[in-house]
Protein backbone atom coordinates (compact mmCIF):
# COMPACT_ATOMS: atom_id res chain seq x y z
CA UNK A 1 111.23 134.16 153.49
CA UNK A 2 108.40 132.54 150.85
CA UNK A 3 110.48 133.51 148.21
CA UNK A 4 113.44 132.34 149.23
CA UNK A 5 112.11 129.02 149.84
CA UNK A 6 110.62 128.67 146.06
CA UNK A 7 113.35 129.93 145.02
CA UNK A 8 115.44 126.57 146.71
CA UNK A 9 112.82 124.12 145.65
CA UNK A 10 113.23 125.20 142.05
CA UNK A 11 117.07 125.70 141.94
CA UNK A 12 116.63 121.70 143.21
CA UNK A 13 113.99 120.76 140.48
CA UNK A 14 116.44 122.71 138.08
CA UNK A 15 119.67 120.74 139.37
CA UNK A 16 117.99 118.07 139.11
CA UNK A 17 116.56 117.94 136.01
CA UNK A 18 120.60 118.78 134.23
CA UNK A 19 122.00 115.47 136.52
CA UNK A 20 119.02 113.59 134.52
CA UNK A 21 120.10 115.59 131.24
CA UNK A 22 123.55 114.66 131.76
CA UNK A 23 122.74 110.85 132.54
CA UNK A 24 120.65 110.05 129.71
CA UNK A 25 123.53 111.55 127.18
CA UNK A 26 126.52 109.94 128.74
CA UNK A 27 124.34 106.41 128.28
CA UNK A 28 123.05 107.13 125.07
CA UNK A 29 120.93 105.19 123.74
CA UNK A 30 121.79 101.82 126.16
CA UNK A 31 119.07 103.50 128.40
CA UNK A 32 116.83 102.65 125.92
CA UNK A 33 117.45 99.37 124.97
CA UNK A 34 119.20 100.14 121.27
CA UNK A 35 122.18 98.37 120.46
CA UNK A 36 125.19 100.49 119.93
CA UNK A 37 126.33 100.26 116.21
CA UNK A 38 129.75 98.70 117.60
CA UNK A 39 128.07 95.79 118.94
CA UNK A 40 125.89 95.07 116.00
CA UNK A 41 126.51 91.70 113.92
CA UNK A 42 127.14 91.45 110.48
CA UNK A 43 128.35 94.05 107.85
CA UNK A 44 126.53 97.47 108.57
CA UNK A 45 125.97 99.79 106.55
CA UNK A 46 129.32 101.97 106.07
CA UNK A 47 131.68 98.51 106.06
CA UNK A 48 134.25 98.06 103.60
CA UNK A 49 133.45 95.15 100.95
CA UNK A 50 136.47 93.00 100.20
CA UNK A 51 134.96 90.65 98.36
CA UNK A 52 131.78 88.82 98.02
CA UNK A 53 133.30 86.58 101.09
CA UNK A 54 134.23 89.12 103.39
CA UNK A 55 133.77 93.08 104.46
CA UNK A 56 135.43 95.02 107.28
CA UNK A 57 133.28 97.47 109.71
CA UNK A 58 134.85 100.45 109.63
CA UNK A 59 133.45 101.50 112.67
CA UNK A 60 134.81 98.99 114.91
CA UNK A 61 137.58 97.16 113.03
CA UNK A 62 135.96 93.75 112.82
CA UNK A 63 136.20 91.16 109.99
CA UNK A 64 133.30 89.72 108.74
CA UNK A 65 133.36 86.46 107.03
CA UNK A 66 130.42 84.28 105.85
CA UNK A 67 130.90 81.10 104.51
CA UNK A 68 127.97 80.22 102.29
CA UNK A 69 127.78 76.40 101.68
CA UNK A 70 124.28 75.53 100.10
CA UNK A 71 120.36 76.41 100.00
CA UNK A 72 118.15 74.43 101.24
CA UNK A 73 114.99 74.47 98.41
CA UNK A 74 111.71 74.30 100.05
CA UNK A 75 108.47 73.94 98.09
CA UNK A 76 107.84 76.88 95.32
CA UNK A 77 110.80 79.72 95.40
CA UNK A 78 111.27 78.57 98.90
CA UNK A 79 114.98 78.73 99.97
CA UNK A 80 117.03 79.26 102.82
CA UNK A 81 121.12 79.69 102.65
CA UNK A 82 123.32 77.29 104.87
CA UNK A 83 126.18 79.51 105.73
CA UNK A 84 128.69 79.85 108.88
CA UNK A 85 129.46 83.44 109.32
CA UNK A 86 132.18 84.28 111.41
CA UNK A 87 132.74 88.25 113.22
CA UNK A 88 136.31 88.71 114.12
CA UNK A 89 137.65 91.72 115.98
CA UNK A 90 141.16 89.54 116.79
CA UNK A 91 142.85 90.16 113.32
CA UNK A 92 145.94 91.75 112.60
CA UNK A 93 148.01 92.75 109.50
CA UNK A 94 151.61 91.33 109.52
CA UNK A 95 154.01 92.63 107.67
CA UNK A 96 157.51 91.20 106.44
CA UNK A 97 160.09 91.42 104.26
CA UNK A 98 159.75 89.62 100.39
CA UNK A 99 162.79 88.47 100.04
């Protein structure tokens, strides 16, 4: 009868434990406060570089654009970009006949 009891206590502590197990790796890492990589601004690392203008996340399909307009020039080597960059995930590619 004493065995059979431990014996339900840890099959619970075992069960458990794998519903926590399987929790934590369905959420990943949102548990833990880390933004996922799709929801990250700017180019990551692993985008596509159009141009100097403009790259495209592979990951997630979005267009980023940044728009860089002037520095401001502080004192010394001072300097701080005024830009406007835009993250797009509403973009498509049309396509049409040249005629």
């Amino acid at each position: 009868m004493h065995n059979i009891r431990i014996n339900k206590i840890l099959a619970f502590i075992i069960q458990q434990f794998f519903c926590a197990l399987v929790v934590i790796l369905l959420l990943g890492t949102e548990v833990f406060g880390a933004t996922h990589a799709a929801f990250t601004p700017g180019a990551p690392a692993g985008s596509y570089p159009l141009s100097n203008l403009d790259t495209i996340n592979m990951y997630n399909g979005n267009l980023n654009v940044n728009f860089n307009f002037t520095e401001v020039i502080g004192r010394g080597k001072a300097k701080y970009p005024i830009s406007m960059p835009i993250n797009n995930s509403k973009w498509s590619v049309l396509r049409g006949d040249a005629s």
